[in-house]
PDB file of N, CA and C in Angstrom:
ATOM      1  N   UNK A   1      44.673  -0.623  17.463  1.00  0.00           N
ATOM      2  CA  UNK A   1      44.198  -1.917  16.989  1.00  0.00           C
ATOM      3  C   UNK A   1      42.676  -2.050  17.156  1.00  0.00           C
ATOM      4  N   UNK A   2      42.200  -1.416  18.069  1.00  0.00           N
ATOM      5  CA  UNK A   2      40.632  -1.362  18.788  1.00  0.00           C
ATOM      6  C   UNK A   2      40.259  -1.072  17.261  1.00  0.00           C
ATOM      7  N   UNK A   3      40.647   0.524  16.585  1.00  0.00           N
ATOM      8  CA  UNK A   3      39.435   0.630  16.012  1.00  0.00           C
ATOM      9  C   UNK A   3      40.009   0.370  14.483  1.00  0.00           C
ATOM     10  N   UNK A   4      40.698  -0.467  14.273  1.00  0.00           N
ATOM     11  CA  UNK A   4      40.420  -1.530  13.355  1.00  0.00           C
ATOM     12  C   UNK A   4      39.452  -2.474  13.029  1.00  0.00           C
ATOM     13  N   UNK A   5      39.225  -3.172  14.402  1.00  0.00           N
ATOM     14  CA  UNK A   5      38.798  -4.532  14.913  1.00  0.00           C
ATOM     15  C   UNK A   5      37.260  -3.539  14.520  1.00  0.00           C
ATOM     16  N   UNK A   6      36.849  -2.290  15.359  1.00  0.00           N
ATOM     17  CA  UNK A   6      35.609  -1.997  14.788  1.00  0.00           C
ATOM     18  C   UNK A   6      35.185  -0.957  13.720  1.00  0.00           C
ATOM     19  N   UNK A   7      36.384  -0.877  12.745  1.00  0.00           N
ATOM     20  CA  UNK A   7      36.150  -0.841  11.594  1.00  0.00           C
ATOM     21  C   UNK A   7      35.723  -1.656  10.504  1.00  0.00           C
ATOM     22  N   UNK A   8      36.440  -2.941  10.838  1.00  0.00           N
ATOM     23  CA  UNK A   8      35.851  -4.332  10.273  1.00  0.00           C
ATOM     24  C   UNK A   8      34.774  -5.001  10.107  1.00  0.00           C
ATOM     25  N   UNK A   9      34.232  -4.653  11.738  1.00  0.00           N
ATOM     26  CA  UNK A   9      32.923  -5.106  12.266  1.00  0.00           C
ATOM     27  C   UNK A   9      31.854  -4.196  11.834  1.00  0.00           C
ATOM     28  N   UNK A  10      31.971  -2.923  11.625  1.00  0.00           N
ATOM     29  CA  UNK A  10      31.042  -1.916  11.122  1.00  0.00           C
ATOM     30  C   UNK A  10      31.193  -1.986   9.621  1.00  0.00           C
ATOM     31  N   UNK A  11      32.318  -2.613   9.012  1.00  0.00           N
ATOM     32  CA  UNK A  11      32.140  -2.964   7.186  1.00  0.00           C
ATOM     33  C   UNK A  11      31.274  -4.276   7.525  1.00  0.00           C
ATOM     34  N   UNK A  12      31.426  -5.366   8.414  1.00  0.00           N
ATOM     35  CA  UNK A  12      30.556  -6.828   7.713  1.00  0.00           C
ATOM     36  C   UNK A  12      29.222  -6.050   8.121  1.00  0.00           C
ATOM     37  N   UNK A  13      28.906  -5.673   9.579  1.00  0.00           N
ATOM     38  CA  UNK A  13      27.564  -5.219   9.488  1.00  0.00           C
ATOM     39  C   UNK A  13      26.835  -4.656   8.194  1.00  0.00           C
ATOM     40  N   UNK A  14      27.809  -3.789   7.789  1.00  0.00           N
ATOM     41  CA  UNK A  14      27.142  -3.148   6.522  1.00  0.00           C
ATOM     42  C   UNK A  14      27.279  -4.052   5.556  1.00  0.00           C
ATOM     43  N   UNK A  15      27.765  -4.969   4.725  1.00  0.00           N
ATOM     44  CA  UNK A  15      27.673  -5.663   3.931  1.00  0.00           C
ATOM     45  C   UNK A  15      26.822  -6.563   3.779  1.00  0.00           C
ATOM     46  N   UNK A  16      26.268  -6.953   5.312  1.00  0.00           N
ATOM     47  CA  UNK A  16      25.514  -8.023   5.796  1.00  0.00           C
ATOM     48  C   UNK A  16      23.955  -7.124   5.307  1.00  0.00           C
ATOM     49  N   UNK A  17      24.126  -5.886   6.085  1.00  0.00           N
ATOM     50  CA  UNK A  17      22.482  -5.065   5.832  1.00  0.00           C
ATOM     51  C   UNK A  17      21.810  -4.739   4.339  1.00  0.00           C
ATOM     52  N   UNK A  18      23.424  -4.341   3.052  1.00  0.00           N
ATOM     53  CA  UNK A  18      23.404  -4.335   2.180  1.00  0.00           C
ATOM     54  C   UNK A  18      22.958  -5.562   1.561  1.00  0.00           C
ATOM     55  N   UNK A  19      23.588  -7.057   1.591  1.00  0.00           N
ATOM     56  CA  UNK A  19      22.952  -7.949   1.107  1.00  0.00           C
ATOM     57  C   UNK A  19      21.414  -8.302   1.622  1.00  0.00           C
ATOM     58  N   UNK A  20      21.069  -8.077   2.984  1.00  0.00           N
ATOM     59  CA  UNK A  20      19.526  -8.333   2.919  1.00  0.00           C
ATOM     60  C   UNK A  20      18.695  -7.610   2.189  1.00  0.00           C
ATOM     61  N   UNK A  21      19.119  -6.261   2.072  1.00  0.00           N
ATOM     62  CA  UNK A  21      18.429  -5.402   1.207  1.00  0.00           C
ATOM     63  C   UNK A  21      18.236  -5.902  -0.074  1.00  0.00           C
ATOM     64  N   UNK A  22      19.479  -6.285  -0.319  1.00  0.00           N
ATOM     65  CA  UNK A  22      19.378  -6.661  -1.705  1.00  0.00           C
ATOM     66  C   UNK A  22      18.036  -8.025  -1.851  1.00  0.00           C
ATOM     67  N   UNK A  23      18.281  -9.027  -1.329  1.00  0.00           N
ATOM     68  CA  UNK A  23      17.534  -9.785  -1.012  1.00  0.00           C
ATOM     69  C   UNK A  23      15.808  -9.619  -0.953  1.00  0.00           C
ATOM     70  N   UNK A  24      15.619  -8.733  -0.106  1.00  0.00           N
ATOM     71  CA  UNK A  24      14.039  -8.156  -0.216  1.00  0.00           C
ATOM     72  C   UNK A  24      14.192  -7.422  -1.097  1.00  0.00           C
ATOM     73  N   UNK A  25      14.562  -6.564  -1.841  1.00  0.00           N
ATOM     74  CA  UNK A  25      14.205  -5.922  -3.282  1.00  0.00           C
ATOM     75  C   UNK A  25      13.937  -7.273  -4.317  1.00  0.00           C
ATOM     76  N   UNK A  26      15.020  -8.101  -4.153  1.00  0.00           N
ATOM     77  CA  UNK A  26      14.938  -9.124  -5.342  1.00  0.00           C
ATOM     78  C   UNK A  26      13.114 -10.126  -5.394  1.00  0.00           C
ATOM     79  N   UNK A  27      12.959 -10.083  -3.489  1.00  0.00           N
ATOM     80  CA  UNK A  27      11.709 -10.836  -3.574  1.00  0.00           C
ATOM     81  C   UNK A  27      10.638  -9.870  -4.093  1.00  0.00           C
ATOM     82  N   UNK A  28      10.472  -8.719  -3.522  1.00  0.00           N
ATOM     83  CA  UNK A  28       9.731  -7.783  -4.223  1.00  0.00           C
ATOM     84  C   UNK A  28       9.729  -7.990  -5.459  1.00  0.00           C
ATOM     85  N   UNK A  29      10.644  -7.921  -6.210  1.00  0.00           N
ATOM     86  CA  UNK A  29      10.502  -8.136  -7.617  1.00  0.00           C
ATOM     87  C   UNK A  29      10.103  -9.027  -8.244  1.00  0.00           C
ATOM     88  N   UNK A  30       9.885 -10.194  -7.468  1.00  0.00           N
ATOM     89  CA  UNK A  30       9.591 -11.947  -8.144  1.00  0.00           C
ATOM     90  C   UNK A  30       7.705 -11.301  -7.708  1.00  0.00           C
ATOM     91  N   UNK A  31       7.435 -11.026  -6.732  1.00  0.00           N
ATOM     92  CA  UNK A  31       6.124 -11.014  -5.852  1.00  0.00           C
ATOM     93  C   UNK A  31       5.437 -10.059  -6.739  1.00  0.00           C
ATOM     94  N   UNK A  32       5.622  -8.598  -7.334  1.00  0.00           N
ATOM     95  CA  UNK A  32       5.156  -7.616  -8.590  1.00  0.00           C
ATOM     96  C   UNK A  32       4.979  -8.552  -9.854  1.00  0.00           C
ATOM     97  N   UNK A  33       5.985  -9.025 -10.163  1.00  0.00           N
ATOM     98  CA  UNK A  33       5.523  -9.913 -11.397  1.00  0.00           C
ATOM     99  C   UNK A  33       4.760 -10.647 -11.786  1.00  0.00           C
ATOM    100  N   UNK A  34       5.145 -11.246 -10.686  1.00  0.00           N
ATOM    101  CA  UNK A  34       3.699 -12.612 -10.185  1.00  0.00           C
ATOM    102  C   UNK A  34       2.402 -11.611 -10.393  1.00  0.00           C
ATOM    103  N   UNK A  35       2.641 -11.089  -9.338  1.00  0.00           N
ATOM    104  CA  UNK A  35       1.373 -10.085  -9.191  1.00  0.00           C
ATOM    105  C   UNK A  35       0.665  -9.637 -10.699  1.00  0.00           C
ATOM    106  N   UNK A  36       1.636  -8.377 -11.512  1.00  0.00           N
ATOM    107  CA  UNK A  36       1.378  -8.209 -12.610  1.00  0.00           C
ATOM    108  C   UNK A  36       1.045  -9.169 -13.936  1.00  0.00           C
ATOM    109  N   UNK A  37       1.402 -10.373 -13.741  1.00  0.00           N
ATOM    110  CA  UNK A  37       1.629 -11.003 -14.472  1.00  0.00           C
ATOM    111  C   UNK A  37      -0.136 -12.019 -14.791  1.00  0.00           C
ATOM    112  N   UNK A  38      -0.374 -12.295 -13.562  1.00  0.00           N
ATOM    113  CA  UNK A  38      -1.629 -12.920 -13.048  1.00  0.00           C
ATOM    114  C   UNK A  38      -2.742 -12.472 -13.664  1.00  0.00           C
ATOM    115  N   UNK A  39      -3.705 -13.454 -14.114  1.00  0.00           N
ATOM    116  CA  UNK A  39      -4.568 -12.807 -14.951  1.00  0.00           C
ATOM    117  C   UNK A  39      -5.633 -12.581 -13.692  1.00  0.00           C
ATOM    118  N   UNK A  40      -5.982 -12.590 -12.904  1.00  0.00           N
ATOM    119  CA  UNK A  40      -6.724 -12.398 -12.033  1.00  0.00           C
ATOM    120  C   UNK A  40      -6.600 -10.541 -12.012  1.00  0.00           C
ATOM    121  N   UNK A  41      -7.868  -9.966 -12.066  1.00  0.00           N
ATOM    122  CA  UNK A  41      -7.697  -8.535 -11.993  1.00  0.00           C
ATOM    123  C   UNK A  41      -7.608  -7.448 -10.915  1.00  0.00           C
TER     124      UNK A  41
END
């Protein structure tokens, strides 16, 4: 039953690390645009 309980816990960790990732790629991507986008040279 143990390593259920930290099989579970080692999937949310990872789901959890996966969505922040996702998260900072997405801001990266708003922050380049901006960037690129800006007429400032």
């Amino acid at each position: 039953m143990v390593e259920y309980v930290l099989a579970f816990c080692a999937l949310v960790v990872l789901v959890g690390v996966l969505g922040w990732l996702l998260t900072a790629s997405r801001r990266a991507v708003v922050r380049t645009e901006s960037l690129v986008t800006s007429e400032y040279p």
